[in-house]
C-alpha atoms as a PDB file:
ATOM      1  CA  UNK A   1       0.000   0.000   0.000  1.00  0.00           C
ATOM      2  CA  UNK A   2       1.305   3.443  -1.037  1.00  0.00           C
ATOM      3  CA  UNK A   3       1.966   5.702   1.765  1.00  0.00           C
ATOM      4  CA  UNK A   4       0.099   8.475   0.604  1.00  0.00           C
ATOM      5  CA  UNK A   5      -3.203   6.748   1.138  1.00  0.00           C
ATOM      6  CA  UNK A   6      -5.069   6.876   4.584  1.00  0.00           C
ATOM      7  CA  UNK A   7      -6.947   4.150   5.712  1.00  0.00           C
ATOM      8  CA  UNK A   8      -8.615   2.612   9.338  1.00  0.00           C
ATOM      9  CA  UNK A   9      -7.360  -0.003  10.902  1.00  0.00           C
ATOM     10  CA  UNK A  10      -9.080  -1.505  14.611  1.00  0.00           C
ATOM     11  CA  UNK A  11      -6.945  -2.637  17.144  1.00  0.00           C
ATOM     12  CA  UNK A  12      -7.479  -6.115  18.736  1.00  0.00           C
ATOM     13  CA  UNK A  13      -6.749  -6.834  21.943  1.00  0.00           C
ATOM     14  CA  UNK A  14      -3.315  -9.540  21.255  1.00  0.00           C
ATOM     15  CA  UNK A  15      -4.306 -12.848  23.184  1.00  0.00           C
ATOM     16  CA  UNK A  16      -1.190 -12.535  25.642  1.00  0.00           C
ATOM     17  CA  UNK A  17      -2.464  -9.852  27.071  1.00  0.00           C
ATOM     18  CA  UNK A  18      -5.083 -11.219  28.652  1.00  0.00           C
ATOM     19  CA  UNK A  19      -2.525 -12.331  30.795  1.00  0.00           C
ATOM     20  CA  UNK A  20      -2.160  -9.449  32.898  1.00  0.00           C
ATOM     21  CA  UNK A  21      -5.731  -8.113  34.074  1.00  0.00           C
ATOM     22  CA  UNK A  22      -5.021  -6.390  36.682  1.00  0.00           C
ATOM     23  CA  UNK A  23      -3.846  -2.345  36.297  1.00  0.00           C
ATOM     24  CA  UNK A  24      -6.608  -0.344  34.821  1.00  0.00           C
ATOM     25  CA  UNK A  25      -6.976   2.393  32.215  1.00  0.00           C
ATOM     26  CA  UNK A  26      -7.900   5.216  34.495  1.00  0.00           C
ATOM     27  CA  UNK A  27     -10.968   4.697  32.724  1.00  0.00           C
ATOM     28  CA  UNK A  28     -10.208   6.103  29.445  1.00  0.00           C
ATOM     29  CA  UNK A  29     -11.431   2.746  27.898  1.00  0.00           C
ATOM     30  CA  UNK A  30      -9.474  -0.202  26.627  1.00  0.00           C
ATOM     31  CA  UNK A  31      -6.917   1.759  24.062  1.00  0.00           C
ATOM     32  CA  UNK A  32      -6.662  -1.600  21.754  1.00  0.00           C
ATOM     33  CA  UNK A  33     -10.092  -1.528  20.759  1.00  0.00           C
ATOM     34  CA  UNK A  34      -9.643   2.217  19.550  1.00  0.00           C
ATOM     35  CA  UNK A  35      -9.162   3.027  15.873  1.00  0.00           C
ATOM     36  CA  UNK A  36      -5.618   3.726  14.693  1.00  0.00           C
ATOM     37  CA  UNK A  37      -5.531   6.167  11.720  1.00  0.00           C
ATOM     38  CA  UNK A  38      -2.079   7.007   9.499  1.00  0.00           C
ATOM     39  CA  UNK A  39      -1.664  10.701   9.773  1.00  0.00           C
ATOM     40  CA  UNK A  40      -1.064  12.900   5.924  1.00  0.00           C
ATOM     41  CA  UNK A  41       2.280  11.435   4.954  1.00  0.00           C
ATOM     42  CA  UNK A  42       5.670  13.657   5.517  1.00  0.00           C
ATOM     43  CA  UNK A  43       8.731  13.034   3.733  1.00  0.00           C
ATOM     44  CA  UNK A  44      10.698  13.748   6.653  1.00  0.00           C
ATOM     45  CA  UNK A  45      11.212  12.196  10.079  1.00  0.00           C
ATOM     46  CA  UNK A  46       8.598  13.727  12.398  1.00  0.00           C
ATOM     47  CA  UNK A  47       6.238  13.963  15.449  1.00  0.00           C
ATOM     48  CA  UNK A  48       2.837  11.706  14.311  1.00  0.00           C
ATOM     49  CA  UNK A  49      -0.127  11.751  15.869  1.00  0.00           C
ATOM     50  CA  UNK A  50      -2.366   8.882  15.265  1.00  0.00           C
ATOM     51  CA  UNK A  51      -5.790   7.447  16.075  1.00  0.00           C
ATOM     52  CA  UNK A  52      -8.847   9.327  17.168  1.00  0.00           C
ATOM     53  CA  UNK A  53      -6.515   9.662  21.126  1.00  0.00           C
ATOM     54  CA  UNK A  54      -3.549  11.536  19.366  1.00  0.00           C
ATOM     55  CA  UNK A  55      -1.122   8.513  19.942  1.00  0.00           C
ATOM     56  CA  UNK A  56       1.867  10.477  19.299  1.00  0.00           C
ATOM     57  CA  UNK A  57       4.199   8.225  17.677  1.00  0.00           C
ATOM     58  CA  UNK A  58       7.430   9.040  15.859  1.00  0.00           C
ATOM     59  CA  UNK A  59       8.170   7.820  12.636  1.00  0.00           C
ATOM     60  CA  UNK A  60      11.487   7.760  10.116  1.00  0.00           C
ATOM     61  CA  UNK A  61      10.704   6.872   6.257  1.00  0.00           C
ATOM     62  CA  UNK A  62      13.441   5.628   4.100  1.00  0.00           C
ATOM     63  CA  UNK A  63      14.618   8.593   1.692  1.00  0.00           C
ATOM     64  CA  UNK A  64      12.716   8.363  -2.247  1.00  0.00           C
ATOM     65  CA  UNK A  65      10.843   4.973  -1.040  1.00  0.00           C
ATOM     66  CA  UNK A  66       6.374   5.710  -0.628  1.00  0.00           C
ATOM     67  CA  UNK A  67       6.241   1.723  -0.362  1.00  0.00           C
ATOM     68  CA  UNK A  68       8.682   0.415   1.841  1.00  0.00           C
ATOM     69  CA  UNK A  69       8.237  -3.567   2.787  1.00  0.00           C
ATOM     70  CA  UNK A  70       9.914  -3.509   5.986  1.00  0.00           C
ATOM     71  CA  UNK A  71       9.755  -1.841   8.950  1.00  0.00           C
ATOM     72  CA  UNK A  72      10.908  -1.990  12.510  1.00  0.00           C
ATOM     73  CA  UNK A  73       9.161  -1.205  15.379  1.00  0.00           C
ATOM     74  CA  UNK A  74      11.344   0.719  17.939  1.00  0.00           C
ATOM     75  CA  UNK A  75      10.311  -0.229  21.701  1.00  0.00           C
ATOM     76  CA  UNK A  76      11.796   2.661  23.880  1.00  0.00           C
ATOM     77  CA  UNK A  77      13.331   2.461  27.432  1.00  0.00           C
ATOM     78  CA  UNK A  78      11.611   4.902  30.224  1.00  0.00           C
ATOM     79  CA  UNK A  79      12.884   8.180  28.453  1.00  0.00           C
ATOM     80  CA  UNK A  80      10.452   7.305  25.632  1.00  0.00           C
ATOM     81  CA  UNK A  81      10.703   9.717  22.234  1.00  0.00           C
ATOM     82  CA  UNK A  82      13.806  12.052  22.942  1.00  0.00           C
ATOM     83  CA  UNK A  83      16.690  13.032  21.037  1.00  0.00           C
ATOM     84  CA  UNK A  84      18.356  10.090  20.940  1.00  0.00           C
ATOM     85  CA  UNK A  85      15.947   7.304  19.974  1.00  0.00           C
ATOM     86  CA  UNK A  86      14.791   9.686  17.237  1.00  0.00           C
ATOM     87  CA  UNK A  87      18.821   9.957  15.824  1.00  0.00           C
ATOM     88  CA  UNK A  88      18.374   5.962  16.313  1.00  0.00           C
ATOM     89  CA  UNK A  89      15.483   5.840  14.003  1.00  0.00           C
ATOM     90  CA  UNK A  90      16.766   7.853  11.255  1.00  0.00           C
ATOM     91  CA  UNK A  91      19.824   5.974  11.426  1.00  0.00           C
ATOM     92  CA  UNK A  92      17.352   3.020  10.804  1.00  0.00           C
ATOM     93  CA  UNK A  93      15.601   4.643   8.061  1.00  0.00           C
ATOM     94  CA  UNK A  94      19.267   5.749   6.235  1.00  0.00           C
ATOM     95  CA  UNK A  95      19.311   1.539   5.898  1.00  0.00           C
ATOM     96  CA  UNK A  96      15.825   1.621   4.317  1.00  0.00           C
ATOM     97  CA  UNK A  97      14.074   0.805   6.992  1.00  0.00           C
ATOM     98  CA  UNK A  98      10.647   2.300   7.678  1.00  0.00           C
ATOM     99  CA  UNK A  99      10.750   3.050  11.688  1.00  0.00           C
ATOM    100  CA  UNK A 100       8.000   3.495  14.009  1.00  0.00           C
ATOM    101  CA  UNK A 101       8.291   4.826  17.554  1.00  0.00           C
ATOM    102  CA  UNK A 102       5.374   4.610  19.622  1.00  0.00           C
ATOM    103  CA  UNK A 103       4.740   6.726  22.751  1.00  0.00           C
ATOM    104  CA  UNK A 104       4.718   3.872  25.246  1.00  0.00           C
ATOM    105  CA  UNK A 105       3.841   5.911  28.244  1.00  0.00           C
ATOM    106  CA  UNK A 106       1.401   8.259  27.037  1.00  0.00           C
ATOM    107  CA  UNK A 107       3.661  11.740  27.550  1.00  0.00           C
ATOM    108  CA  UNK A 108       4.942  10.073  31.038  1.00  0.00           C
ATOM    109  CA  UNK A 109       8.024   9.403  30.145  1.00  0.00           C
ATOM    110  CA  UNK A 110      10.735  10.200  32.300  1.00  0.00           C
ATOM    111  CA  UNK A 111      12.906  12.753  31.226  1.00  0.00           C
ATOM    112  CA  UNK A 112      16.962  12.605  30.758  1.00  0.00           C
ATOM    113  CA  UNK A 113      17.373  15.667  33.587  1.00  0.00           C
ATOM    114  CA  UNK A 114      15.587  14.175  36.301  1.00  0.00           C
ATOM    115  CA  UNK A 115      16.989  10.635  36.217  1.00  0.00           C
ATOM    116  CA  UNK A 116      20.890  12.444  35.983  1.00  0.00           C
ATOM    117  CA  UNK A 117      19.842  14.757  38.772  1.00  0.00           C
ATOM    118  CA  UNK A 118      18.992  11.452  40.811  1.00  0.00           C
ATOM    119  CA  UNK A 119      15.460  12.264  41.117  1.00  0.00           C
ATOM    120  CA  UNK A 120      13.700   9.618  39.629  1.00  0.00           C
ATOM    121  CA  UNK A 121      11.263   7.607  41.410  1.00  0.00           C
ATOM    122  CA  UNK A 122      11.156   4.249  39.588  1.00  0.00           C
ATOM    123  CA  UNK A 123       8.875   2.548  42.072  1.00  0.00           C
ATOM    124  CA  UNK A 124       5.856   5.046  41.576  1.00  0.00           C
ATOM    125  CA  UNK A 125       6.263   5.423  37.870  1.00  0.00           C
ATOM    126  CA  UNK A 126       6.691   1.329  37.227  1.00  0.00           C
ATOM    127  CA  UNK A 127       3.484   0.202  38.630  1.00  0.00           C
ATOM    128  CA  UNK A 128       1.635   3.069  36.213  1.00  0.00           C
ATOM    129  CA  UNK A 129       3.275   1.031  33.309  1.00  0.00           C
ATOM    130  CA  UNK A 130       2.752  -2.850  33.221  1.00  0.00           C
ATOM    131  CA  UNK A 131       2.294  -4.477  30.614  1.00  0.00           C
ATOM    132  CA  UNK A 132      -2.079  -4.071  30.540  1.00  0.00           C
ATOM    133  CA  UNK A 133      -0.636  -0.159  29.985  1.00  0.00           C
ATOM    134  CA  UNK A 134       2.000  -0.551  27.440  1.00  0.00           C
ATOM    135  CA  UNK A 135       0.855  -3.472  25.395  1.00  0.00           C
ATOM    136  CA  UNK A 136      -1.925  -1.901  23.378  1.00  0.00           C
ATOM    137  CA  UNK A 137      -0.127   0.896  21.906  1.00  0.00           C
ATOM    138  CA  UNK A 138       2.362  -1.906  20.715  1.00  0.00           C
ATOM    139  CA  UNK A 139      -0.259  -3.725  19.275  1.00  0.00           C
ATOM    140  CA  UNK A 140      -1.541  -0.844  17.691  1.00  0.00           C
ATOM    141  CA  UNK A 141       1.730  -0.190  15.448  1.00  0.00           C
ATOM    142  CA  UNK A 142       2.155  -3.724  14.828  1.00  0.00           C
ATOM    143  CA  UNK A 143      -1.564  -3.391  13.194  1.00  0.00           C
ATOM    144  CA  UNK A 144      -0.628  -0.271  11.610  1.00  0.00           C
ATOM    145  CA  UNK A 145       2.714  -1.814   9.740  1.00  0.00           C
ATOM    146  CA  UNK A 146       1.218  -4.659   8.702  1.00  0.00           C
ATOM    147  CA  UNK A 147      -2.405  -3.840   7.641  1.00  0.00           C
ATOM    148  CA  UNK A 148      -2.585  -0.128   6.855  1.00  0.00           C
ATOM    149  CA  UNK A 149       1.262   0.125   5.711  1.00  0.00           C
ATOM    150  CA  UNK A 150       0.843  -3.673   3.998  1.00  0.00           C
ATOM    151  CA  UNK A 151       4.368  -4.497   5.163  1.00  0.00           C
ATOM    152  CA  UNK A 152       5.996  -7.690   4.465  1.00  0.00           C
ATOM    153  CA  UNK A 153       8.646  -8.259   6.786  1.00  0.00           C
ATOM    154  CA  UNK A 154       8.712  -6.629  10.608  1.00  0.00           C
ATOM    155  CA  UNK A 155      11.477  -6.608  13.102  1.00  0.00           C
ATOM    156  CA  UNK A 156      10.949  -4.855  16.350  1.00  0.00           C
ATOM    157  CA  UNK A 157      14.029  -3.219  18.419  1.00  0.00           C
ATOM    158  CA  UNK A 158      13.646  -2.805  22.116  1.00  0.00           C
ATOM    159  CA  UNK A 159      15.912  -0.784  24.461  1.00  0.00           C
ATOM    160  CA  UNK A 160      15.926  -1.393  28.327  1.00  0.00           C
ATOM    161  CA  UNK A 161      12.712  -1.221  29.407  1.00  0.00           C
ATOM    162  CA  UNK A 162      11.293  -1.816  26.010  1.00  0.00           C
ATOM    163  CA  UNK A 163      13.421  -5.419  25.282  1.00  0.00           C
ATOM    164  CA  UNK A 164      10.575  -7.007  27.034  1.00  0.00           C
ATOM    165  CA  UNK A 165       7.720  -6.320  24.273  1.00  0.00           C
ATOM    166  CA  UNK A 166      10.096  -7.679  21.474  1.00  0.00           C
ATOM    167  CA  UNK A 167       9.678 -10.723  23.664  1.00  0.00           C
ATOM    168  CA  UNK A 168       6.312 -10.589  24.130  1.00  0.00           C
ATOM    169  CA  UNK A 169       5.377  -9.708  20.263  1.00  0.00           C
ATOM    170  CA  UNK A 170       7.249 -12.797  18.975  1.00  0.00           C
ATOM    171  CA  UNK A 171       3.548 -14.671  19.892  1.00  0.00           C
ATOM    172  CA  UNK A 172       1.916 -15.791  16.554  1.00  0.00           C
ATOM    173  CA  UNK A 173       4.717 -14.332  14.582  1.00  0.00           C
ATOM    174  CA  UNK A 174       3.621 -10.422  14.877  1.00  0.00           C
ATOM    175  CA  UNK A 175       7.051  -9.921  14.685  1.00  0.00           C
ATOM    176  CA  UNK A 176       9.674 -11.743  12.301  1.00  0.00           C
ATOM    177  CA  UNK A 177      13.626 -11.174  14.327  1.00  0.00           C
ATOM    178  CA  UNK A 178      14.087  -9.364  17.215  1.00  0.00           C
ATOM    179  CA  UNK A 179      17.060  -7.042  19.065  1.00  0.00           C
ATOM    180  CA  UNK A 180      16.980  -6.136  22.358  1.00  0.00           C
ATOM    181  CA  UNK A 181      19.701  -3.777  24.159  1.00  0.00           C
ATOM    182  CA  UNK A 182      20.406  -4.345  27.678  1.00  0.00           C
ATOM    183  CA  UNK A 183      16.990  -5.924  28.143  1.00  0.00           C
ATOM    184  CA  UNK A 184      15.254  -4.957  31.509  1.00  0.00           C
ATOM    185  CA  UNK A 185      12.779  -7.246  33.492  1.00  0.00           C
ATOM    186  CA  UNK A 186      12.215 -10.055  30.758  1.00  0.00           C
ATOM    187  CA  UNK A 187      11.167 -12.623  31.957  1.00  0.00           C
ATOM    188  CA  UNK A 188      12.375 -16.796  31.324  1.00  0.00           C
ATOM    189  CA  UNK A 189       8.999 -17.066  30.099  1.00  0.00           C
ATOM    190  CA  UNK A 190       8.736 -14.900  27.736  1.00  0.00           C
ATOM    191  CA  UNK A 191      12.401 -15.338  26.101  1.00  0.00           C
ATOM    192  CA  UNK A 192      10.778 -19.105  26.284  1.00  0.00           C
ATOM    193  CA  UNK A 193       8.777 -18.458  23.945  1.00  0.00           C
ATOM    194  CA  UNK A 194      10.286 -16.415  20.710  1.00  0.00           C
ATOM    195  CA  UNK A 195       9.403 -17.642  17.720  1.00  0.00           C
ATOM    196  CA  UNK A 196      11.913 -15.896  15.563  1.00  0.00           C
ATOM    197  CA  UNK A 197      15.847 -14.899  15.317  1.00  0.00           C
ATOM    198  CA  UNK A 198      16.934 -12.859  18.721  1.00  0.00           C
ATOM    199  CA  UNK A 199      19.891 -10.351  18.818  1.00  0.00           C
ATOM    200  CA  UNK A 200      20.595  -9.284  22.310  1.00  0.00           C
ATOM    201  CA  UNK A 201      23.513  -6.748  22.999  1.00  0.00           C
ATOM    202  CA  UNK A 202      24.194  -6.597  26.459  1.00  0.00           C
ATOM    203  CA  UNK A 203      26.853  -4.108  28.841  1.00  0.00           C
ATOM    204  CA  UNK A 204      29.605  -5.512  31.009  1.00  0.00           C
ATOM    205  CA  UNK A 205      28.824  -3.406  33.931  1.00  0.00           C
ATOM    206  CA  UNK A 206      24.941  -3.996  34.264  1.00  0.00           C
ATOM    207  CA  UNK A 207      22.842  -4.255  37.844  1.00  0.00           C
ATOM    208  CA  UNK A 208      19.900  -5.344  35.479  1.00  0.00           C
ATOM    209  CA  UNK A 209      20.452  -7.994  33.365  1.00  0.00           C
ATOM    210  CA  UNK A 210      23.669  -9.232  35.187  1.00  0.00           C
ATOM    211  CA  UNK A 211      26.402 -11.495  34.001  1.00  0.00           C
ATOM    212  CA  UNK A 212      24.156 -14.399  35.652  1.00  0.00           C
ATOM    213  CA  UNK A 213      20.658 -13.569  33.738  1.00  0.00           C
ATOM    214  CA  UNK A 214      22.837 -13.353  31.044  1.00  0.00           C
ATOM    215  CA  UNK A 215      24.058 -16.683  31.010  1.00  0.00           C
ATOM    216  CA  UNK A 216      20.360 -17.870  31.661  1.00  0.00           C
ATOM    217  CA  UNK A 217      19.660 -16.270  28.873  1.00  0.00           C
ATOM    218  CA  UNK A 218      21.967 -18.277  26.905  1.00  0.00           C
ATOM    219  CA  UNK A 219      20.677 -21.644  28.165  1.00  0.00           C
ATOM    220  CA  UNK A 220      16.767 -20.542  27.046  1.00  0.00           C
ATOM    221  CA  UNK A 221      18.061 -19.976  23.831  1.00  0.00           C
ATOM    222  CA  UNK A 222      20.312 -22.545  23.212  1.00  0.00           C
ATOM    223  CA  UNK A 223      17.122 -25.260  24.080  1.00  0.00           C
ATOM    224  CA  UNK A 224      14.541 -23.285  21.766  1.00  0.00           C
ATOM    225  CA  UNK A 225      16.632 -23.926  18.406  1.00  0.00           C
ATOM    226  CA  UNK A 226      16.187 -20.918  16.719  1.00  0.00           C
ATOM    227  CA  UNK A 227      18.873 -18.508  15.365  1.00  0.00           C
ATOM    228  CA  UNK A 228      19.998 -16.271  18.033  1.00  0.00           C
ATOM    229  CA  UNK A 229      23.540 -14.379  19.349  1.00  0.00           C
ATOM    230  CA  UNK A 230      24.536 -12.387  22.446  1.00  0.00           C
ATOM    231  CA  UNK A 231      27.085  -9.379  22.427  1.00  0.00           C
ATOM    232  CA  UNK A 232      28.791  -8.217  25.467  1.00  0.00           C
ATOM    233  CA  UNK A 233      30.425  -5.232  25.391  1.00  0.00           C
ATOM    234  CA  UNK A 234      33.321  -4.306  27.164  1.00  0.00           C
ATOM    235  CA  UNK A 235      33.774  -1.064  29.091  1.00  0.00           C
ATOM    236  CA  UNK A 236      30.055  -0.174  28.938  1.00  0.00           C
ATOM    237  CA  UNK A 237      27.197  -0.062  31.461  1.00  0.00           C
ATOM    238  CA  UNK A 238      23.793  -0.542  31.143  1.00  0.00           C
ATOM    239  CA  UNK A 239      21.930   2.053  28.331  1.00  0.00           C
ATOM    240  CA  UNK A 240      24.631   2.471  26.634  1.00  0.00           C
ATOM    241  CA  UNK A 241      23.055   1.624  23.530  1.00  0.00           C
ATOM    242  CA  UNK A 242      20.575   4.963  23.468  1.00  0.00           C
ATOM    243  CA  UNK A 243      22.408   6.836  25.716  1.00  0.00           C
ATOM    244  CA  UNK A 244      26.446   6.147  25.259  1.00  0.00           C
ATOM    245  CA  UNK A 245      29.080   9.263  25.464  1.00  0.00           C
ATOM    246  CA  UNK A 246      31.133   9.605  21.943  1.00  0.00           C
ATOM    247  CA  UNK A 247      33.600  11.432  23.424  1.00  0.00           C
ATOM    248  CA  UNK A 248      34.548   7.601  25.081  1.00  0.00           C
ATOM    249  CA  UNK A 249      35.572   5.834  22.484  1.00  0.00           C
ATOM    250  CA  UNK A 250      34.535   2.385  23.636  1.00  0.00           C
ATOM    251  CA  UNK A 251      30.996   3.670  24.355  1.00  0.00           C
ATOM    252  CA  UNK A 252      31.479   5.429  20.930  1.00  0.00           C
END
């Protein structure tokens, strides 16, 4: 489908997510059964909003290509769309990728200057942002890239906090290969059950998924058969792939 032309698209409800029922929607209504509408197409990477709730979503087009087949879906960690996962994206796009960054937390994101300033208060902000919260607007640009943007192939990239929704979207192949960048609170369970190619790039200095996880890791994947690798890379710590320092030339 060109990109020029608009077109509705529901939102079902994926059957994992019944999983999780507790958490509500501060009763704004179930988001996945919303309609999810492609905004006027821009040429250039910008600020989207989509669906009849504004669901702002970022998205990167490959240069002189209206009908791209494939697409990733870029799974942010708690700092959501910022500077850097958009330069991520575009980077993406260069490699003639269409990219798609949904708002995961619905303008709660946390921002860059209060986590540095030590401020952040993870343990109020997590439970506002299980999986019941998050899930739908995933589902909704998986929908959106496969049924109103008629893509082919669909890889999904998820950093920290969003690693574990590239898990999660392997179910009933929504997703085709995976990458994941120091993944945060995935679960055995869910890297149990992939059902494609997995990439995981993980930190040598990380509290998170530690050296130990890590070698779990290896064991689930090694028993489920399918193509997968792990990185480790030295003289990092954990987030360094969104948020390294090039003026360090290992995080570089």
């Amino acid at each position: 489908m060109a990109l020029s032309n608009c077109k509705h698209s529901a939102v079902p409800r994926p059957k994992h997510m019944n999983k999780n029922p507790t958490s509500s929607d501060n009763g704004q209504g179930d988001p996945s059964e919303r309609w999810f509408q492609r905004p006027p197409w821009r040429n250039t990477s910008d600020i989207c909003h989509l669906g009849v709730d504004s669901i702002e979503t970022y998205i990167a087009t490959p240069k002189n290509n209206k009908t791209p087949e494939k697409a990733i879906i870029f799974l942010t960690d708690i700092f959501g769309i910022f500077s850097n996962s958009k330069l991520l994206a575009d980077e993406f796009a260069k490699n003639g990728y269409l990219t798609i960054i949904p708002d995961l937390f619905q303008g709660d994101q946390i921002s860059t200057e209060v986590t540095d300033s030590g401020k952040a208060d993870l343990p109020a902000w997590l439970p506002k942002h299980q999986t019941v919260n998050v899930e739908p607007w995933v589902a909704a640009s998986i929908k959106y890239a496969l049924e109103t943007l008629a893509i082919k192939k669909l890889g999904a990239v998820g950093y920290c906090f969003g690693a574990k929704y590239v898990a999660r979207f392997f179910e009933d192949h929504q997703i085709d290969v995976g990458f994941m960048a120091h993944p945060s609170f995935v679960t055995h369970e869910e890297l149990n059950t992939i059902e494609g190619p997995l990439s995981i790039a993980a930190a040598e200095t990380d509290s998170i998924f530690t050296t130990k996880l890590r070698h779990e890791s290896e064991e689930i994947l090694i028993k489920g058969g399918l193509p997968w690798q792990i990185n480790l890379f030295s003289g990092v710590k954990h987030g360094f792939a969104v948020r390294g320092d090039p003026s360090i030339p290992s995080q570089k």
